[in-house]
Protein backbone atom coordinates (compact mmCIF):
# COMPACT_ATOMS: atom_id res chain seq x y z
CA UNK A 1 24.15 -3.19 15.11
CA UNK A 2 25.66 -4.80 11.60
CA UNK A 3 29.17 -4.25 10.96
CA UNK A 4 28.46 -1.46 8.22
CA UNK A 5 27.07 0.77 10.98
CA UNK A 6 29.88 -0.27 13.65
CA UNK A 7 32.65 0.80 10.62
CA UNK A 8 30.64 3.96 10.30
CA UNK A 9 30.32 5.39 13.80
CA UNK A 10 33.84 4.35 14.04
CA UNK A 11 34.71 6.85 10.97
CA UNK A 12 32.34 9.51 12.76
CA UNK A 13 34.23 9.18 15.75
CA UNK A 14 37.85 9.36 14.59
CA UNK A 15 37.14 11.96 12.06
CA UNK A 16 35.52 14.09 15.16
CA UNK A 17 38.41 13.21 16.88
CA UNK A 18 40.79 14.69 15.19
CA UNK A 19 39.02 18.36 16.26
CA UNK A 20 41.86 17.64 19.33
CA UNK A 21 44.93 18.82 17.18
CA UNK A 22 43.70 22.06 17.46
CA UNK A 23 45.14 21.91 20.93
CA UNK A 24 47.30 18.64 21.54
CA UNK A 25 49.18 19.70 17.72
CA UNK A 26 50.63 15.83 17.36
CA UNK A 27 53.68 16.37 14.93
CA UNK A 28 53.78 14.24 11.90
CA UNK A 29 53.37 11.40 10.65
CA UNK A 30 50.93 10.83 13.73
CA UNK A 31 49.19 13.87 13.50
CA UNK A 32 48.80 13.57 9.30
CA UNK A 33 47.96 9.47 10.08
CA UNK A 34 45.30 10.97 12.70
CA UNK A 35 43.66 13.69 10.48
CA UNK A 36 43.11 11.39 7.34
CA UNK A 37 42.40 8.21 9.20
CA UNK A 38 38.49 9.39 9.65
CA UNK A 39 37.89 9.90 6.13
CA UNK A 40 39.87 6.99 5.01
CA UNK A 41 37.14 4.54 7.06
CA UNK A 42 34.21 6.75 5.96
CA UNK A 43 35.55 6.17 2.51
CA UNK A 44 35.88 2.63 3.31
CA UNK A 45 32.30 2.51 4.57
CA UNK A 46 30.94 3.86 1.53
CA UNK A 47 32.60 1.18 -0.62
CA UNK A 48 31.15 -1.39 1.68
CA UNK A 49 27.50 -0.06 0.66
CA UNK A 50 28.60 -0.05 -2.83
CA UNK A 51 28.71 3.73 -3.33
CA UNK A 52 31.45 3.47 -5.32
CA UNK A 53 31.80 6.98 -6.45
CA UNK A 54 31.50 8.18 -3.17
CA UNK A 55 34.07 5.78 -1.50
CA UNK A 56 36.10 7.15 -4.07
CA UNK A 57 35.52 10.51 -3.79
CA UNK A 58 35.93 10.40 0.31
CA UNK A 59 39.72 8.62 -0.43
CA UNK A 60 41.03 12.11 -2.62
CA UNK A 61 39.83 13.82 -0.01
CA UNK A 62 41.73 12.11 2.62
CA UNK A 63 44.75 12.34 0.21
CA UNK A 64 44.06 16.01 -0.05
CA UNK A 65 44.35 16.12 4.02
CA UNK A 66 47.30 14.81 4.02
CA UNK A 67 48.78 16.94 0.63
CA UNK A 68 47.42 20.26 2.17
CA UNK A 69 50.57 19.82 4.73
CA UNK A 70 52.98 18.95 2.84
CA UNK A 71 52.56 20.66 -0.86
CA UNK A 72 49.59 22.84 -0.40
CA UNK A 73 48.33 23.16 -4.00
CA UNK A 74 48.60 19.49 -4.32
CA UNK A 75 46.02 18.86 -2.01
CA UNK A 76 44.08 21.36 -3.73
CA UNK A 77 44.20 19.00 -6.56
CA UNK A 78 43.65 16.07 -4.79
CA UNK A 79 39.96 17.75 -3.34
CA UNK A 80 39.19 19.48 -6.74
CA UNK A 81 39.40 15.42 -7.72
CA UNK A 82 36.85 14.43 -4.98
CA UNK A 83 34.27 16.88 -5.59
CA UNK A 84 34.43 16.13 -9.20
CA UNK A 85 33.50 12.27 -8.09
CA UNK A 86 30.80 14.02 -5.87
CA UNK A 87 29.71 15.69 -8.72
CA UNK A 88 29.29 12.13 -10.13
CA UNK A 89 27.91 11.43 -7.03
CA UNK A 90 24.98 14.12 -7.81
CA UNK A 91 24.76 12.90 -10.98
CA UNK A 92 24.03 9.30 -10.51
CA UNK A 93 21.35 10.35 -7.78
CA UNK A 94 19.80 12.60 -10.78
CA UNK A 95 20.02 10.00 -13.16
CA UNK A 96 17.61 7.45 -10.98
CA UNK A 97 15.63 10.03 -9.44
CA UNK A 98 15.38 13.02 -11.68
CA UNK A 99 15.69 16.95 -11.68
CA UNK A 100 15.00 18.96 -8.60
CA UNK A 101 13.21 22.08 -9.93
CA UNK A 102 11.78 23.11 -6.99
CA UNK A 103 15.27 24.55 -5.57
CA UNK A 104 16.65 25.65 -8.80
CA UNK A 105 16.97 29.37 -7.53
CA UNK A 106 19.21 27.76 -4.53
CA UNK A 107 20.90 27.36 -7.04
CA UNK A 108 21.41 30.69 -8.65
CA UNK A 109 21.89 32.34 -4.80
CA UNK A 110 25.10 29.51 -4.79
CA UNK A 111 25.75 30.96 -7.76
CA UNK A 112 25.56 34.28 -6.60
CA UNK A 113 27.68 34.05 -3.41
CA UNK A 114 30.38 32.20 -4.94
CA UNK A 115 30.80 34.65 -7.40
CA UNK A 116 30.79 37.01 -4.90
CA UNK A 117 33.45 34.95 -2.61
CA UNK A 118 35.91 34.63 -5.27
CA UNK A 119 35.86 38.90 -5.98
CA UNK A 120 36.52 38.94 -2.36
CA UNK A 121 39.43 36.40 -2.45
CA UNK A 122 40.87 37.88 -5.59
CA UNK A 123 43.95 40.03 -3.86
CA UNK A 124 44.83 37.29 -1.56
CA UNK A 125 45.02 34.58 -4.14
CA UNK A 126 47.26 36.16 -6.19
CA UNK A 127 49.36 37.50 -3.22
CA UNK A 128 49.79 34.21 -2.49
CA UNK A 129 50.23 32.70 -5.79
CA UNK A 130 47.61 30.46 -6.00
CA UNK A 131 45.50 32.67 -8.62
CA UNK A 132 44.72 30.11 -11.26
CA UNK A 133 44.30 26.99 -8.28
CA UNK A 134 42.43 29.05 -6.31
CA UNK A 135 39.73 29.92 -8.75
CA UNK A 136 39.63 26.83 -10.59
CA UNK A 137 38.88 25.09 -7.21
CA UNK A 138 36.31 27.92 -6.51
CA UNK A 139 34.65 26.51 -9.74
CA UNK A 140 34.86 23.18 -8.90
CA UNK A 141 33.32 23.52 -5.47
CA UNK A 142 30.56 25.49 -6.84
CA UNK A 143 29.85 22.99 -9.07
CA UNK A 144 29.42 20.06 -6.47
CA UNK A 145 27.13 22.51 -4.43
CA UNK A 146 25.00 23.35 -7.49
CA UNK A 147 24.68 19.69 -8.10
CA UNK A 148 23.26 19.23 -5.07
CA UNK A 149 20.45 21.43 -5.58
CA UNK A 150 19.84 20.61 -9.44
CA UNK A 151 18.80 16.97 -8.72
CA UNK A 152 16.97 14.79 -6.26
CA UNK A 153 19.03 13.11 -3.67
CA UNK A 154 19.14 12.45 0.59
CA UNK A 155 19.09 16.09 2.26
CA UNK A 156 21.76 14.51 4.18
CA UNK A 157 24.56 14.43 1.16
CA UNK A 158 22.95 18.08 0.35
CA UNK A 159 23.52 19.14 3.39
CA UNK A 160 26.96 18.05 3.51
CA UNK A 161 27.98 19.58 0.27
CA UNK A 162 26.90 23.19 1.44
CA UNK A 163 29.11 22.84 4.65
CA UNK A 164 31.83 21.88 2.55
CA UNK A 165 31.66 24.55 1.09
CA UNK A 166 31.61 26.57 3.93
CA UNK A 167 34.63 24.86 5.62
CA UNK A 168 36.45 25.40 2.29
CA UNK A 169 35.81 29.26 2.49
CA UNK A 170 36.89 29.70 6.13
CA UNK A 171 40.04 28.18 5.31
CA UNK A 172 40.21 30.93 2.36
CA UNK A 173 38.64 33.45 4.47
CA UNK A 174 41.95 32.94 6.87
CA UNK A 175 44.25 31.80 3.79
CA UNK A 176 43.51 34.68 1.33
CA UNK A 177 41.82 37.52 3.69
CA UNK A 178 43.98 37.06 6.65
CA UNK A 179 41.16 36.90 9.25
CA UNK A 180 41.34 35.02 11.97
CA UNK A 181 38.54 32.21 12.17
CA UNK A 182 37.30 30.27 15.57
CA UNK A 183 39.94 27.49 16.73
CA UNK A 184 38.37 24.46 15.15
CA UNK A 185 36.05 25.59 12.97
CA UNK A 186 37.41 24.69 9.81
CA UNK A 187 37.56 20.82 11.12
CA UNK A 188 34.22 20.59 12.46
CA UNK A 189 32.73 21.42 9.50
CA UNK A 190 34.76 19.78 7.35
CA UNK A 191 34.08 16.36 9.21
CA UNK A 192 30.80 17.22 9.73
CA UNK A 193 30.30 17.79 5.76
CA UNK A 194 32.32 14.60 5.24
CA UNK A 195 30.21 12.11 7.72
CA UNK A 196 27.03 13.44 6.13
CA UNK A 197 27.74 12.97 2.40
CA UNK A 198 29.06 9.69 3.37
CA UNK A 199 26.22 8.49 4.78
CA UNK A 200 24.18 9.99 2.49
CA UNK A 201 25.50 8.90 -0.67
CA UNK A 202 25.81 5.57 0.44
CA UNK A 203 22.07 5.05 0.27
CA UNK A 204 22.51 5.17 -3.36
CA UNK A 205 22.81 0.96 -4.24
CA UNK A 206 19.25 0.12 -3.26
CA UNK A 207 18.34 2.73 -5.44
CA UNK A 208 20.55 1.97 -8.68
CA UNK A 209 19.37 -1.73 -8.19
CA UNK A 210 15.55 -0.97 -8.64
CA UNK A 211 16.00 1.41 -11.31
CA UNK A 212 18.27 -1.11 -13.34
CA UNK A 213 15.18 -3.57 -12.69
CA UNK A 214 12.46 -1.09 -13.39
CA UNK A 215 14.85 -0.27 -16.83
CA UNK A 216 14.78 -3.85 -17.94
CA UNK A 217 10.83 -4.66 -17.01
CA UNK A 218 10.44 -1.51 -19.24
CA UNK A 219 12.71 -2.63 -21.77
């Protein structure tokens, strides 16, 4: 085992780990140290493997985890920021590899859901103030899913971007619907989402380097 994949099952394992302040509640800074720590190394791992945008992408979302506790819309800002370098993410894979056709009505049900998420959400957003945050995030989100699907790139990092999603809207389903969701849930999807785009993503060098080669034989 290389040190790339030692740093990585690290990250895997402390961001998993963190599932235990559901129940063991460590007050901060510990517990904030604790839940961001995960993503920090997967972010870390991904700049080892020279996926920049991802590494980058992984660190305002571990800034976002620790935001969410302190000013809540701030950390909204902080993970609008990281999706929008997953976006890039998407992007990048699209620009070496190509379109995805094939799932482009994925796509349109994403669409389709979302749409029908934020309707649902509506009341509880403004309620609780977060109207305009709320659905510009909602956008945002959407976006980086529909990425996903729009180009070619590792299942993995797909994968991961539609159970972000889904962690995202159990924390709205509890934040903005007031229903109660399963004790953990919202963590073991998020890290779960997080550990797979990172590894994902950060297959992306090999790539870039053959189609910057292939660019200048061409050229």
């Amino acid at each position: 085992m290389n040190m790339r994949t030692a740093l990585f099952i690290l990250a895997a394992v402390v961001a998993m780990s963190h599932l235990a302040n559901e129940w063991v509640d460590m007050a901060p800074p510990g517990g904030l140290v604790w839940k961001a720590a995960g993503i920090v190394l997967l972010g870390l791992y991904a700049l080892t493997q020279r996926a920049w945008l991802a590494g980058a992408a992984l660190l305002f979302c571990a800034a976002g985890d620790v935001l969410l506790e302190l000013v809540f819309v701030y950390g909204m800002a902080a993970f609008a920021v990281g999706h929008l370098f997953y976006i890039a993410c998407f992007l990048e894979w699209g620009r070496i590899l190509g379109l995805n056709k094939r799932d482009f009505p994925v796509v349109i049900l994403v669409l389709i859901v979302s749409v029908a998420l934020m309707a649902w959400f509506l009341p509880g957003m403004q309620a609780e103030g977060l109207l305009i945050p709320g659905l510009a995030y909602q956008v945002i989100i959407t976006g980086m899913v529909c990425s996903a699907f729009i180009v070619k790139a590792p299942m993995l990092a797909r994968l991961g971007a539609v159970v972000f999603m889904l962690s995202d809207t159990l924390i709205a389903v509890g934040l903005f619907a007031r229903i109660g969701v399963p004790p953990g849930s919202v963590w073991i999807t998020y890290a779960g989402a997080q550990i797979m785009m990172a590894w994902g993503m950060s297959r992306v060098a090999p790539y870039r380097d053959r189609k910057k080669r292939q660019d200048v034989a061409a050229g």
